[in-house]
C-alpha atoms as a PDB file:
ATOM      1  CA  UNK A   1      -4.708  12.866  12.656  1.00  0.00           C
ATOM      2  CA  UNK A   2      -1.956  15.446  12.599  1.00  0.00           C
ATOM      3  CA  UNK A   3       1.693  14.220  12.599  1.00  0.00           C
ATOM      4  CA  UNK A   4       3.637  16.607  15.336  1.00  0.00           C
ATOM      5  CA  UNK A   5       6.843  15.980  12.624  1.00  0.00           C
ATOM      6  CA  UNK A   6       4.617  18.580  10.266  1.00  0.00           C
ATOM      7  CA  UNK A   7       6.876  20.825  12.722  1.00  0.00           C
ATOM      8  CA  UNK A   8      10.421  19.812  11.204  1.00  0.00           C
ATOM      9  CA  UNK A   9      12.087  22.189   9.530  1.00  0.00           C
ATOM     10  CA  UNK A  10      10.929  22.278   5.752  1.00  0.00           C
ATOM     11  CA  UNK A  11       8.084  20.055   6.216  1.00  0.00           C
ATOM     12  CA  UNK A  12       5.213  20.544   3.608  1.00  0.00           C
ATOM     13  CA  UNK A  13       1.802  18.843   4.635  1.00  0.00           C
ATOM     14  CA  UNK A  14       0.716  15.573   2.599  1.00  0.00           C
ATOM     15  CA  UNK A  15      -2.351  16.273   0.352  1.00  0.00           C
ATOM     16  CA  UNK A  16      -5.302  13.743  -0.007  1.00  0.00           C
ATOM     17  CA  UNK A  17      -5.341  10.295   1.653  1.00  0.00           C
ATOM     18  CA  UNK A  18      -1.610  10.944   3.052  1.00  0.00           C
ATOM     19  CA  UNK A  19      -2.947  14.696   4.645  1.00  0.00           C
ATOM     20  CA  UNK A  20      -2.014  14.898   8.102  1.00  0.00           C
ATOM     21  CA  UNK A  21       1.961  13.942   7.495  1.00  0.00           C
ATOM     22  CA  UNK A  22       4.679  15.559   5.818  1.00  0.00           C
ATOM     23  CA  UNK A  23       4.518  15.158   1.898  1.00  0.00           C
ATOM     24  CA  UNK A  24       8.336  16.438   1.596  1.00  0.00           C
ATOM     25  CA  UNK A  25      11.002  18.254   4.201  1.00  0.00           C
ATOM     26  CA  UNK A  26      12.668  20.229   1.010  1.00  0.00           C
ATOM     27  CA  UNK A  27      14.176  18.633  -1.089  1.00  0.00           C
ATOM     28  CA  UNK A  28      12.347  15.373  -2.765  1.00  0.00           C
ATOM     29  CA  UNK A  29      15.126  13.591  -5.081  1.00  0.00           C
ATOM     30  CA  UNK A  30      17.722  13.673  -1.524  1.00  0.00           C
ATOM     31  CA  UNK A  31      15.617  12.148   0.724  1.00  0.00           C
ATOM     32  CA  UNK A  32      14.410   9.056  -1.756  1.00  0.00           C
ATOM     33  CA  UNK A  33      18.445   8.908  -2.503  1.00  0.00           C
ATOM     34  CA  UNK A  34      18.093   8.603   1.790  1.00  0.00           C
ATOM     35  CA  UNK A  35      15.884   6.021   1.654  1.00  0.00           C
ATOM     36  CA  UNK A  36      17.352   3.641  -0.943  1.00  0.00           C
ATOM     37  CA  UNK A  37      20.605   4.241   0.907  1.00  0.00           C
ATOM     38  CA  UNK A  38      19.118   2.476   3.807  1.00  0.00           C
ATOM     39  CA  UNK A  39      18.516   5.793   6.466  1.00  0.00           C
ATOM     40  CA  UNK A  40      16.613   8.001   7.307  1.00  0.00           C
ATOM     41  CA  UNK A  41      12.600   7.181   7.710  1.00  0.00           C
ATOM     42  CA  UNK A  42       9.074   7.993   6.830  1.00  0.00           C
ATOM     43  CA  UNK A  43       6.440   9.207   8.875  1.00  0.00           C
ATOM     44  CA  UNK A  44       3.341   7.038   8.513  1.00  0.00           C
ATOM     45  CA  UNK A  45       1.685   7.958  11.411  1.00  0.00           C
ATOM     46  CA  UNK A  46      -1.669   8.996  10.063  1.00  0.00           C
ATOM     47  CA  UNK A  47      -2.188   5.196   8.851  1.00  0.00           C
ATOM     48  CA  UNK A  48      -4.874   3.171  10.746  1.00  0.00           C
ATOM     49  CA  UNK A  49      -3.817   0.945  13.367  1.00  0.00           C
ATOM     50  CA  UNK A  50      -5.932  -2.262  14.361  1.00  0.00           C
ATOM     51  CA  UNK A  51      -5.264  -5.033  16.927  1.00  0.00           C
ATOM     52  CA  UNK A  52      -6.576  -8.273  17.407  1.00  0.00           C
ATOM     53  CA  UNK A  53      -5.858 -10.322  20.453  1.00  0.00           C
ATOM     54  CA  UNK A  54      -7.424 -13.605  22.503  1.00  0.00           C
ATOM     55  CA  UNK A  55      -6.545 -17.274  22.292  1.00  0.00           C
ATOM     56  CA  UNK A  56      -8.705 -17.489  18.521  1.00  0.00           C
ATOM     57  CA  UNK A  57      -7.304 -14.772  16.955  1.00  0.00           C
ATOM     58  CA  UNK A  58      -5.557 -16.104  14.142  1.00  0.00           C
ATOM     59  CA  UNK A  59      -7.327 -19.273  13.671  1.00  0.00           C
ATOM     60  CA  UNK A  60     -10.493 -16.317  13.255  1.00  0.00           C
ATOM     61  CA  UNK A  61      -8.829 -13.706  11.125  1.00  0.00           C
ATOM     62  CA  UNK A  62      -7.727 -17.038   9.033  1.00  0.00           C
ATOM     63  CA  UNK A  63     -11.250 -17.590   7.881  1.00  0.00           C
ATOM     64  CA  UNK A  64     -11.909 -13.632   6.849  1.00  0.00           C
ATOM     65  CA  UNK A  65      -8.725 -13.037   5.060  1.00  0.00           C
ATOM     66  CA  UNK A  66      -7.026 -13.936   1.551  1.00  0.00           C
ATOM     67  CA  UNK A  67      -4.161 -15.084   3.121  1.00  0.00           C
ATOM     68  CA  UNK A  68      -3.049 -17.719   5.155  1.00  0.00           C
ATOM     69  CA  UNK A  69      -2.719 -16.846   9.391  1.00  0.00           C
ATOM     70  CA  UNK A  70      -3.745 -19.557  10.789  1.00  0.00           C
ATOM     71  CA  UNK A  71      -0.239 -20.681  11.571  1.00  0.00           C
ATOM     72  CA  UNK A  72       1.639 -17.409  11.418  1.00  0.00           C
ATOM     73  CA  UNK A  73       4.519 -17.840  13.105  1.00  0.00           C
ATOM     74  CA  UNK A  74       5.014 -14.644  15.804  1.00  0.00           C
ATOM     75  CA  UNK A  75       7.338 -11.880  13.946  1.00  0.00           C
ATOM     76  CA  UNK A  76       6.698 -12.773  10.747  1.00  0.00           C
ATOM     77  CA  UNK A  77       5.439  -9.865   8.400  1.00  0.00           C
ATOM     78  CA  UNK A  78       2.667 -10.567   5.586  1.00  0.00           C
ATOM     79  CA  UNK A  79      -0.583  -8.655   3.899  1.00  0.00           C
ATOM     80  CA  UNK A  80      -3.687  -9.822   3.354  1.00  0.00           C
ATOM     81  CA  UNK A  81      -7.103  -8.183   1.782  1.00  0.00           C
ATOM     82  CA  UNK A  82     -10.936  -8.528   2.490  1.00  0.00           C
ATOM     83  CA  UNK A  83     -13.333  -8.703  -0.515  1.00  0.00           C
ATOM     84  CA  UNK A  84     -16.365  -8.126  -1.195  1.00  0.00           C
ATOM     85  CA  UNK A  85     -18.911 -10.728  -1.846  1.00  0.00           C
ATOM     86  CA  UNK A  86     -17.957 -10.849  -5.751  1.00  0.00           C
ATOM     87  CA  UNK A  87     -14.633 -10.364  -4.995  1.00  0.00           C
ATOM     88  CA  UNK A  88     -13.771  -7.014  -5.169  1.00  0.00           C
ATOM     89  CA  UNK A  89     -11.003  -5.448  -2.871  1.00  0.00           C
ATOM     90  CA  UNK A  90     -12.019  -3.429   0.356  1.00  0.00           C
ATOM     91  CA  UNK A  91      -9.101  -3.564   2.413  1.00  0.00           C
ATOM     92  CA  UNK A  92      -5.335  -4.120   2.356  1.00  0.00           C
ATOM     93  CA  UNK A  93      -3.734  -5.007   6.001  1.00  0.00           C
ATOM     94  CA  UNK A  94      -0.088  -5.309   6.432  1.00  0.00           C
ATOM     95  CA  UNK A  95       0.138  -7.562   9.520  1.00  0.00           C
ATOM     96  CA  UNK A  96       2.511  -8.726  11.785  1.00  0.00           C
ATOM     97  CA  UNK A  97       1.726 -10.771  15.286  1.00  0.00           C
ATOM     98  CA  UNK A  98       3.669 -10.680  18.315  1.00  0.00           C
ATOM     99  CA  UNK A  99       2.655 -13.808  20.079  1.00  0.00           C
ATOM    100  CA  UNK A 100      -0.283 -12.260  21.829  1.00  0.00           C
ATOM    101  CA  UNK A 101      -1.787  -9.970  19.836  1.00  0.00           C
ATOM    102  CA  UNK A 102      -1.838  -9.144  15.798  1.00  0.00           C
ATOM    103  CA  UNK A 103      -1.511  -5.740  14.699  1.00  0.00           C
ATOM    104  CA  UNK A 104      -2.414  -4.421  11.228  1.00  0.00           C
ATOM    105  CA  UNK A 105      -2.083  -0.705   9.709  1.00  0.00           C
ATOM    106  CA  UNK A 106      -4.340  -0.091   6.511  1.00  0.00           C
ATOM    107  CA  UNK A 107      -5.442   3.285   5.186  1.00  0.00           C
ATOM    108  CA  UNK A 108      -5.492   6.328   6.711  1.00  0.00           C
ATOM    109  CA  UNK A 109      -9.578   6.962   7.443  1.00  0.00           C
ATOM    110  CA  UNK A 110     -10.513   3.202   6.982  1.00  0.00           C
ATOM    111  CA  UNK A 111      -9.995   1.560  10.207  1.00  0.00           C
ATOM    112  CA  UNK A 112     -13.804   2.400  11.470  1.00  0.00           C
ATOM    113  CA  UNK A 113     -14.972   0.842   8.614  1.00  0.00           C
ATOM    114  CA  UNK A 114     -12.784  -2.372   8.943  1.00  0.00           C
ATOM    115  CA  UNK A 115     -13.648  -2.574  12.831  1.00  0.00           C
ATOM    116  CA  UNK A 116     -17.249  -2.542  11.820  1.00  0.00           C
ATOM    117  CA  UNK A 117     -16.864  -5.351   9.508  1.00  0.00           C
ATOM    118  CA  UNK A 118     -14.824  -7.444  11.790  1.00  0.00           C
ATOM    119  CA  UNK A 119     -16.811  -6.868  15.286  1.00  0.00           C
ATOM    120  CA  UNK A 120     -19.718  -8.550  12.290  1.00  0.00           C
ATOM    121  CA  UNK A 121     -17.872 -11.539  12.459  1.00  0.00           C
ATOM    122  CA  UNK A 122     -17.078 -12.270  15.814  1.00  0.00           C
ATOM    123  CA  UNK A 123     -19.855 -14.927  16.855  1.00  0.00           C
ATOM    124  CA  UNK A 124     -18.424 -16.753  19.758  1.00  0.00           C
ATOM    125  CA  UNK A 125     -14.776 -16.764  18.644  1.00  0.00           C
ATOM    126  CA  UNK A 126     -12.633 -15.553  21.483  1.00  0.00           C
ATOM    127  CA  UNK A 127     -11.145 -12.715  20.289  1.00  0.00           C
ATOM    128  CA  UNK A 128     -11.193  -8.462  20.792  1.00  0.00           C
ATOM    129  CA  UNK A 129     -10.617  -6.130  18.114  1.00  0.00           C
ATOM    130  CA  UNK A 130      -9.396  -2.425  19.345  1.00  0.00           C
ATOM    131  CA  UNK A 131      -8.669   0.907  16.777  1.00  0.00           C
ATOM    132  CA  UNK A 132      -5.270   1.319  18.167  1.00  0.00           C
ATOM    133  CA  UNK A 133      -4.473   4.611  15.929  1.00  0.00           C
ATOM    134  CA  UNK A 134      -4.937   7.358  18.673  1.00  0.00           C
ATOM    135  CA  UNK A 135      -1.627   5.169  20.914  1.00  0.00           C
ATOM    136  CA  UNK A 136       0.325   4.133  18.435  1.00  0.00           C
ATOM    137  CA  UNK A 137       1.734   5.620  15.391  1.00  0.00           C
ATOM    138  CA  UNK A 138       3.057   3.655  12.493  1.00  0.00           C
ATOM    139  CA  UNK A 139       6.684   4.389  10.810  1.00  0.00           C
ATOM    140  CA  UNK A 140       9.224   3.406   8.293  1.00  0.00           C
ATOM    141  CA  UNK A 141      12.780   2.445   8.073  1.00  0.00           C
ATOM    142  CA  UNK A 142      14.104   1.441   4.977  1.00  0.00           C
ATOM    143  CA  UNK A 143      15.928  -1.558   4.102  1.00  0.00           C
ATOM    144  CA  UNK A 144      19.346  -1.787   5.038  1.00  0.00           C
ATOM    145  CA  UNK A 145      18.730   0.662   8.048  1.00  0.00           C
ATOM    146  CA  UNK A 146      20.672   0.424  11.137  1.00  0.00           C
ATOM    147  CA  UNK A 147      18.699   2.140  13.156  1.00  0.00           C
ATOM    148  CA  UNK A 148      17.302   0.655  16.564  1.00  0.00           C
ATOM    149  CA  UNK A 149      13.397  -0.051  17.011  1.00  0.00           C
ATOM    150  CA  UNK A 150      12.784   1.696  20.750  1.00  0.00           C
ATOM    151  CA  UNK A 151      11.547  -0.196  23.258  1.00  0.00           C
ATOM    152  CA  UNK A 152       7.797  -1.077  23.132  1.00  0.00           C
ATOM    153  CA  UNK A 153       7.804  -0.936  19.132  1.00  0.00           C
ATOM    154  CA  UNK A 154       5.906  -3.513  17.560  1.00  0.00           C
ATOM    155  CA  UNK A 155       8.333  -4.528  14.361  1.00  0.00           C
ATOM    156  CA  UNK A 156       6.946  -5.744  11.164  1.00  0.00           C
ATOM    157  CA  UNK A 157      10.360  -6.602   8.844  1.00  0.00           C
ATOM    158  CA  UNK A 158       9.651  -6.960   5.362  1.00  0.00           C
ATOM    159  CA  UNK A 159      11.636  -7.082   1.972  1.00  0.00           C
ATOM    160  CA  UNK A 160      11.303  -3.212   1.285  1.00  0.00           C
ATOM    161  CA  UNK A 161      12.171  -2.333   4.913  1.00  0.00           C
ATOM    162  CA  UNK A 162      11.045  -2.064   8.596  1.00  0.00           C
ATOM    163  CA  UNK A 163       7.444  -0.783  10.092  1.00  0.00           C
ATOM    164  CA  UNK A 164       7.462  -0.019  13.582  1.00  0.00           C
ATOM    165  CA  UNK A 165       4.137   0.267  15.436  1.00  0.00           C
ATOM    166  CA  UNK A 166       5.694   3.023  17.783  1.00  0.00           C
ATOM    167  CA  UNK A 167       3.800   4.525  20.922  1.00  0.00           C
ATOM    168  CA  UNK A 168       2.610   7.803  19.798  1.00  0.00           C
ATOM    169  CA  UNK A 169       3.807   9.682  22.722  1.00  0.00           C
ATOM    170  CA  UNK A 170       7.399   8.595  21.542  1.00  0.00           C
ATOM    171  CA  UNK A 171       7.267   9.229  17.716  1.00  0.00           C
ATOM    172  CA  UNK A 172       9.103  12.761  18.257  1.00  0.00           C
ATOM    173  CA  UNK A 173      12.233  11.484  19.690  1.00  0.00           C
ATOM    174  CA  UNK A 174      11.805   8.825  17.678  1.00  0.00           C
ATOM    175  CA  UNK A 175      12.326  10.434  14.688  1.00  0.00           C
ATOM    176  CA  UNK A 176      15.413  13.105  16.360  1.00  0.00           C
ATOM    177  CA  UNK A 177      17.118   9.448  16.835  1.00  0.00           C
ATOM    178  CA  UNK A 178      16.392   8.338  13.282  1.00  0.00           C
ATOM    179  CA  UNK A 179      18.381  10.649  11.142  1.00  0.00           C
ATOM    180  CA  UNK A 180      16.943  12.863   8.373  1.00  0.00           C
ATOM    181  CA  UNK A 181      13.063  12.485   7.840  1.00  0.00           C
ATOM    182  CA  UNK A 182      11.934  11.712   4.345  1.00  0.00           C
ATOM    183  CA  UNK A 183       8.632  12.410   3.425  1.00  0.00           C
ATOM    184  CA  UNK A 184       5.764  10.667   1.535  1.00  0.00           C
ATOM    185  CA  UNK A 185       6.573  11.471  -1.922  1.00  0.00           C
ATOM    186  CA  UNK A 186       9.282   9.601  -1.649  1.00  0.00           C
ATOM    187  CA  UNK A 187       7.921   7.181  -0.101  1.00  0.00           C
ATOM    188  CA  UNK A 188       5.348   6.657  -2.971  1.00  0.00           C
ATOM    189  CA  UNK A 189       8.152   7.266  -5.369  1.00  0.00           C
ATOM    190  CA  UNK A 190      10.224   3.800  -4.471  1.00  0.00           C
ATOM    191  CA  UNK A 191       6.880   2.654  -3.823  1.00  0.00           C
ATOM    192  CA  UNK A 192       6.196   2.911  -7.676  1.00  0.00           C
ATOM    193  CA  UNK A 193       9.353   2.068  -8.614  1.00  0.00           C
ATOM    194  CA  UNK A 194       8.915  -1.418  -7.194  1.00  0.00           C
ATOM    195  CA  UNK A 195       5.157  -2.362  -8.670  1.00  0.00           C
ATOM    196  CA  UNK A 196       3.174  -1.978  -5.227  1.00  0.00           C
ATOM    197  CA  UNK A 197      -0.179  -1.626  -5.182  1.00  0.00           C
ATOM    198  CA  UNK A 198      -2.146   0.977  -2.690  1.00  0.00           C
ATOM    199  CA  UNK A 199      -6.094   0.361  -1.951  1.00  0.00           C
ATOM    200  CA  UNK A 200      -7.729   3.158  -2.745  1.00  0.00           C
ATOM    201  CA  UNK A 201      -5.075   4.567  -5.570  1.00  0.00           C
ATOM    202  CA  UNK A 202      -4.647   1.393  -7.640  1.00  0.00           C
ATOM    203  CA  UNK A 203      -8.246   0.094  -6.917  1.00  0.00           C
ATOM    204  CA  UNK A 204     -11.458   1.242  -7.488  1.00  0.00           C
ATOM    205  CA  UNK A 205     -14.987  -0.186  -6.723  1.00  0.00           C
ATOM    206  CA  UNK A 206     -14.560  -3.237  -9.285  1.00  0.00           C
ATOM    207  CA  UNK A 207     -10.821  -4.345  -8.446  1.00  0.00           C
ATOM    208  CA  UNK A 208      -9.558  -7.655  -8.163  1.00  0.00           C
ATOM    209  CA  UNK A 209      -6.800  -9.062  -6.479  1.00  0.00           C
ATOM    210  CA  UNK A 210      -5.610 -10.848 -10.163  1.00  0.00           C
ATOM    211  CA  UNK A 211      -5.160  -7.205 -11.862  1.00  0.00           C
ATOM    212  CA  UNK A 212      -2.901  -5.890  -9.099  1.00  0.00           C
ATOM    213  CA  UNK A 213      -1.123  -8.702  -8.912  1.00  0.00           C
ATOM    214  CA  UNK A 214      -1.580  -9.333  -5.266  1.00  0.00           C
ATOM    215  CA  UNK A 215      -2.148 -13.094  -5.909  1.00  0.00           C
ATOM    216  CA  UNK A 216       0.854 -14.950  -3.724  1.00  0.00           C
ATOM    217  CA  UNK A 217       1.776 -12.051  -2.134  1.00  0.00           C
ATOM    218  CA  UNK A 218      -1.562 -11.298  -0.110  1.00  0.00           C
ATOM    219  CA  UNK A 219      -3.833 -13.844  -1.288  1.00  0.00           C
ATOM    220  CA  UNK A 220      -2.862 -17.429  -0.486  1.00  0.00           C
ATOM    221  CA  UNK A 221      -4.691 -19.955  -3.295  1.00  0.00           C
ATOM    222  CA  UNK A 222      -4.427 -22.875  -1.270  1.00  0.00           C
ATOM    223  CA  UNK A 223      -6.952 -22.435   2.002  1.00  0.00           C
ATOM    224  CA  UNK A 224      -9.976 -22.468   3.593  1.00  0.00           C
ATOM    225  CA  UNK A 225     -13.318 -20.148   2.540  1.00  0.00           C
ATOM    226  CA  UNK A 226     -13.496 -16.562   2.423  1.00  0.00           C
ATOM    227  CA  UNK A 227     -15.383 -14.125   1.371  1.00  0.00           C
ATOM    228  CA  UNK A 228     -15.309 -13.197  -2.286  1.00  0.00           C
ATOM    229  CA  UNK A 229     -12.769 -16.626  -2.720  1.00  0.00           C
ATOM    230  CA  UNK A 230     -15.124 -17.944  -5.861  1.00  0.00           C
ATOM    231  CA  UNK A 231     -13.882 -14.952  -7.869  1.00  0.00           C
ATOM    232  CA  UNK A 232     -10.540 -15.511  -6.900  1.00  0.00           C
ATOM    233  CA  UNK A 233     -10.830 -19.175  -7.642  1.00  0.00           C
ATOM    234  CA  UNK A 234     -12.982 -18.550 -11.037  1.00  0.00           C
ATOM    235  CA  UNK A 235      -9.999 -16.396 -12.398  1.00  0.00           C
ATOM    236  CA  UNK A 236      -7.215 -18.029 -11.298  1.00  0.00           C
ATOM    237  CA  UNK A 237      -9.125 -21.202 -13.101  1.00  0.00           C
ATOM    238  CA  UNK A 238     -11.267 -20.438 -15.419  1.00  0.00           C
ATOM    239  CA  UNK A 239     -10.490 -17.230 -16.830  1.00  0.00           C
ATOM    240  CA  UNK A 240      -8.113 -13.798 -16.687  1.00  0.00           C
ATOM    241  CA  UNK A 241      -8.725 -10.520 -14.841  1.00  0.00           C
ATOM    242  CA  UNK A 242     -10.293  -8.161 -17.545  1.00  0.00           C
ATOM    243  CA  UNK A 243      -7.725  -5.497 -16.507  1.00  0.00           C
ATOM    244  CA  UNK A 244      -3.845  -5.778 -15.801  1.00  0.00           C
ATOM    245  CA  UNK A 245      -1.643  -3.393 -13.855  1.00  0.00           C
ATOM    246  CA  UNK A 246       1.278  -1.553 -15.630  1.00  0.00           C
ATOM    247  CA  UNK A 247       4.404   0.216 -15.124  1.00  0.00           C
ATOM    248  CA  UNK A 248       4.490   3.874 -17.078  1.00  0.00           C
ATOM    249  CA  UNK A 249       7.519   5.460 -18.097  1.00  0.00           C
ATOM    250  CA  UNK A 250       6.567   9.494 -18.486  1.00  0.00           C
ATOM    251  CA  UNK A 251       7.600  11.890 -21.046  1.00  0.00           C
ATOM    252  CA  UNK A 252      10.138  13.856 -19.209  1.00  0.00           C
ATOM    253  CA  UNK A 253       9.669  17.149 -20.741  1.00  0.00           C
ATOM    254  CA  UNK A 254       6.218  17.624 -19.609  1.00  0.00           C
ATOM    255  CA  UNK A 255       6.073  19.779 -16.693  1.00  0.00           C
ATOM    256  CA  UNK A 256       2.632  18.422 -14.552  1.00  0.00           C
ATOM    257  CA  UNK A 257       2.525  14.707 -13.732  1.00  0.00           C
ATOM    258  CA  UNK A 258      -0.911  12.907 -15.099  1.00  0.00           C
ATOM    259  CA  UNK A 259      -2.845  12.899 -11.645  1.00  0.00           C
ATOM    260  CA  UNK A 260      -4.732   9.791 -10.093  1.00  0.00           C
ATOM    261  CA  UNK A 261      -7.692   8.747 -12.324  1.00  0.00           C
ATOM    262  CA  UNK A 262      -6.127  10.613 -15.922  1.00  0.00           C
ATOM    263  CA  UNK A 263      -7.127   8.641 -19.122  1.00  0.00           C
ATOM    264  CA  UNK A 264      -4.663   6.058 -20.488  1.00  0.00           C
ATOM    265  CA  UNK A 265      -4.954   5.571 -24.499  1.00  0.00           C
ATOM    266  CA  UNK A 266      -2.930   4.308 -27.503  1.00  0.00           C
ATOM    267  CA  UNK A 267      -0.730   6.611 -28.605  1.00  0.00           C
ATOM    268  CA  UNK A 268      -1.766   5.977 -32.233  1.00  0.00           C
ATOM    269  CA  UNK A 269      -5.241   6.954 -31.455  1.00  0.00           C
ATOM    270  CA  UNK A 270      -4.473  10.580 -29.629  1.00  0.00           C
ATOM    271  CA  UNK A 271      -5.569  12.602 -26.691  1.00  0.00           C
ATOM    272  CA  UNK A 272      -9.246  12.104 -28.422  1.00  0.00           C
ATOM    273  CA  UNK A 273      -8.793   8.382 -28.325  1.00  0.00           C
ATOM    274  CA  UNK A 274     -10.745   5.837 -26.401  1.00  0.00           C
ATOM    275  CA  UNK A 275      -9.928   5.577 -23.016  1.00  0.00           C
ATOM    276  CA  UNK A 276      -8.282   2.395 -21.946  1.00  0.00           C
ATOM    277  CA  UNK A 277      -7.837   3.000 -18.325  1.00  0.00           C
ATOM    278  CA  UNK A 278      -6.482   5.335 -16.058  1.00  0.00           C
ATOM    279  CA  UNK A 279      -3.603   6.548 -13.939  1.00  0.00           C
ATOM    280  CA  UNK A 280      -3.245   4.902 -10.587  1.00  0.00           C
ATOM    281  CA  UNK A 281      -0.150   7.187  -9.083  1.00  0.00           C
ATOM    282  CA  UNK A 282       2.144   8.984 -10.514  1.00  0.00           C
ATOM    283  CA  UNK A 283       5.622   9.873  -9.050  1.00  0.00           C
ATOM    284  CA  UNK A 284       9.015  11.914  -9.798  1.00  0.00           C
ATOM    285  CA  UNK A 285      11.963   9.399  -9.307  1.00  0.00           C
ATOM    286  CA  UNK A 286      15.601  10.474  -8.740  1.00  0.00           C
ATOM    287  CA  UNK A 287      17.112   8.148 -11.133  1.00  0.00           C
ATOM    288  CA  UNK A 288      14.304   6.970 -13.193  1.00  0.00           C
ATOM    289  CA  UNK A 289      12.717  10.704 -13.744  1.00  0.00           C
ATOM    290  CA  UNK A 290       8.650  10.967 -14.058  1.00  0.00           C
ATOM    291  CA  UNK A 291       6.866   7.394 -13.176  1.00  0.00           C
ATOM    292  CA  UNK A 292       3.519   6.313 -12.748  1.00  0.00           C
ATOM    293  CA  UNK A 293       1.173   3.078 -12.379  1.00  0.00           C
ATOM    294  CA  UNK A 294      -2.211   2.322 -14.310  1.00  0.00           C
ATOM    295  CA  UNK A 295      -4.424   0.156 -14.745  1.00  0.00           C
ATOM    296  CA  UNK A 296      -5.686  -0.949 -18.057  1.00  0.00           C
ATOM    297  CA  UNK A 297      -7.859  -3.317 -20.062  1.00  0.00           C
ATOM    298  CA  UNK A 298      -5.990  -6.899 -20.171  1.00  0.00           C
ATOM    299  CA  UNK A 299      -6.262  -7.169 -24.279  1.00  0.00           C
ATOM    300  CA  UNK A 300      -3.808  -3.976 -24.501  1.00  0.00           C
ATOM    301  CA  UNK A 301      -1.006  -4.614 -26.665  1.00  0.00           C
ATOM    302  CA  UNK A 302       2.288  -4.915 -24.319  1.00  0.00           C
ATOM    303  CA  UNK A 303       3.997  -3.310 -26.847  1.00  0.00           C
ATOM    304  CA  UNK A 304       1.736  -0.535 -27.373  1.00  0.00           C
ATOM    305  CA  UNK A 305       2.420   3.321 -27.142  1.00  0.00           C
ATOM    306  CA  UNK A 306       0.353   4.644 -25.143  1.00  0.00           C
ATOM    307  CA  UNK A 307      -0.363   8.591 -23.218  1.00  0.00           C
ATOM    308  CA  UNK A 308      -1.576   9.100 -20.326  1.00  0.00           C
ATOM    309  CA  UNK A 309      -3.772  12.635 -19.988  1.00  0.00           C
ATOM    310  CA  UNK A 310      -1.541  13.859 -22.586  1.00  0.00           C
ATOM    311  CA  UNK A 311       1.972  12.846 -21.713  1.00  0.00           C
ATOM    312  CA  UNK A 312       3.934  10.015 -23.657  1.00  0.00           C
ATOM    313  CA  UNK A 313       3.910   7.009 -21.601  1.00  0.00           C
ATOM    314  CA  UNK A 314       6.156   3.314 -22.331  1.00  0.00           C
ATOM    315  CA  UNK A 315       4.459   0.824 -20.287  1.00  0.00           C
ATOM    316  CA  UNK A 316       6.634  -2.195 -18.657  1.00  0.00           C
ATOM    317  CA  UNK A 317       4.027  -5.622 -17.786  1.00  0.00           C
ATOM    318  CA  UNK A 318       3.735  -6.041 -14.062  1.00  0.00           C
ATOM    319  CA  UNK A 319       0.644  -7.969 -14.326  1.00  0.00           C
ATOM    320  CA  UNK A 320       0.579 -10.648 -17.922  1.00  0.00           C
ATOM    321  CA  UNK A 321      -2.311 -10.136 -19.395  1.00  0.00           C
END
């Protein structure tokens, strides 16, 4: 879906799973200074939007998810994922619930998929599930933003800022009443910056919530049965996740950024070395200069030097291994 802002001045179309919205309006170190200032905001519009609404709603989406809605109070933001059978991640929804109805975005492309799924489960549980993405449009203030939600915004308020579930009809004066528009990049940038995993960038087919770190955060150890829970429980009991997410600090002198899926390895053993893992997203940070996240085996050395592709990489622990 095709963000009308792609018509702002300087705006520079989003590649790969963020196509259809602006990637950057110009001028990418200013508008993430924007954004960790606390104005301006960030198209997210081509993100999936999903409702669920009907007296069993949460008590329903309580026994599919990791985390616990059973009693989520109306307002409050959280995320939650659906696993596979052995545990492996398939979706990430970022969730908020008005009272009568709970709306979720998750990646751009994958709301079909997750409808499908969840129109599985319904049985005799009261409770409709709608693909919401063609009326409403999803976008982001950051935190510390004064700006306004308009009326007939659906607000989800979280530590890293504001996401409004806007009607699409009204995301173009939206955004003239916003101040300046800040684009993906930076977006992902901060999003980096503060350890945040992305399905689909930071996972792949095997993933677990344990090497991302989600655990707390979207999936609540302490409820009810869900699908894929035994290898959540097994790990968090048993065991450790046999990879571990990191934090990469880049060589700054190298011109290209490692792209999503480049080879991680020591250091000490060179670009011919043997793989260790591989480059989740990689960013350029105003302050911090070339970023990135990976995701490597658990028994790497914390302390190791490693590259990733070919560029010098320090890695900070997000994840213990």
């Amino acid at each position: 879906m095709k963000s009308p802002l792609l018509s702002l001045p300087g705006a520079v179309p989003g590649e790969g799973p963020d196509e259809g919205v602006a990637a950057h309006y110009g001028d990418l170190f200013r508008e993430q200074r924007t954004l960790a200032d606390g104005s301006g905001f960030v198209d997210l519009s081509h993100r999936g939007v999903v409702t669920v609404s009907g007296p069993d709603r949460l008590s329903w989406l309580h026994l599919l998810l990791t985390q616990h809605v059973s009693e989520l109070p109306a307002g409050q933001a959280t995320e939650a994922l659906i696993l596979s059978a052995h545990g492996h991640i398939e979706h990430a929804l970022y969730i908020v619930d008005d009272g009568e109805t709970t709306w979720a975005h998750v990646e751009p492309g994958t709301q079909g998929e997750l409808i499908a799924y969840l129109e599985s489960m319904k049985f005799f549980y009261r409770v409709e599930i709608a693909d919401r993405t063609e009326e409403f449009a999803v976008a982001y203030l950051p935190a510390g933003s004064i700006v306004e939600a308009p009326e007939g915004a659906v607000v989800r308020e979280t530590p890293y800022g504001r996401d409004l579930f806007l009607p699409r009809a009204g995301l173009e004066s939206f955004a003239a009443a916003s101040g300046p528009p800040a684009g993906v990049l930076a977006y992902e940038a901060l999003r980096v910056e503060a350890h945040r995993p992305r399905v689909g960038l930071e996972t792949d087919h095997r993933t677990i919530p344990h090497e991302l770190g989600w655990i707390g955060t979207a999936v609540h150890l302490h409820k009810g049965c869900y699908r894929g829970q035994e290898t959540v429980a097994r790990v968090q009991n048993l065991g450790r996740p046999p990879r571990r997410l990191v934090f990469l600090h880049l060589d700054g002198s190298e011109v290209a950024l490692p792209g999503h899926g480049a080879p991680v390895r020591l250091a000490s053993d060179g670009a011919e070395g043997r793989p260790l893992g591989f480059v989740t997203t990689s960013a350029r940070h105003y302050e911090l200069g070339p970023i990135a996240l990976a995701l490597v085996k658990r028994n790497v050395p914390v302390d190791a030097a490693l590259i990733a592709d070919t560029t010098a990489a320090a890695q900070e622990v997000v994840v213990e291994p």
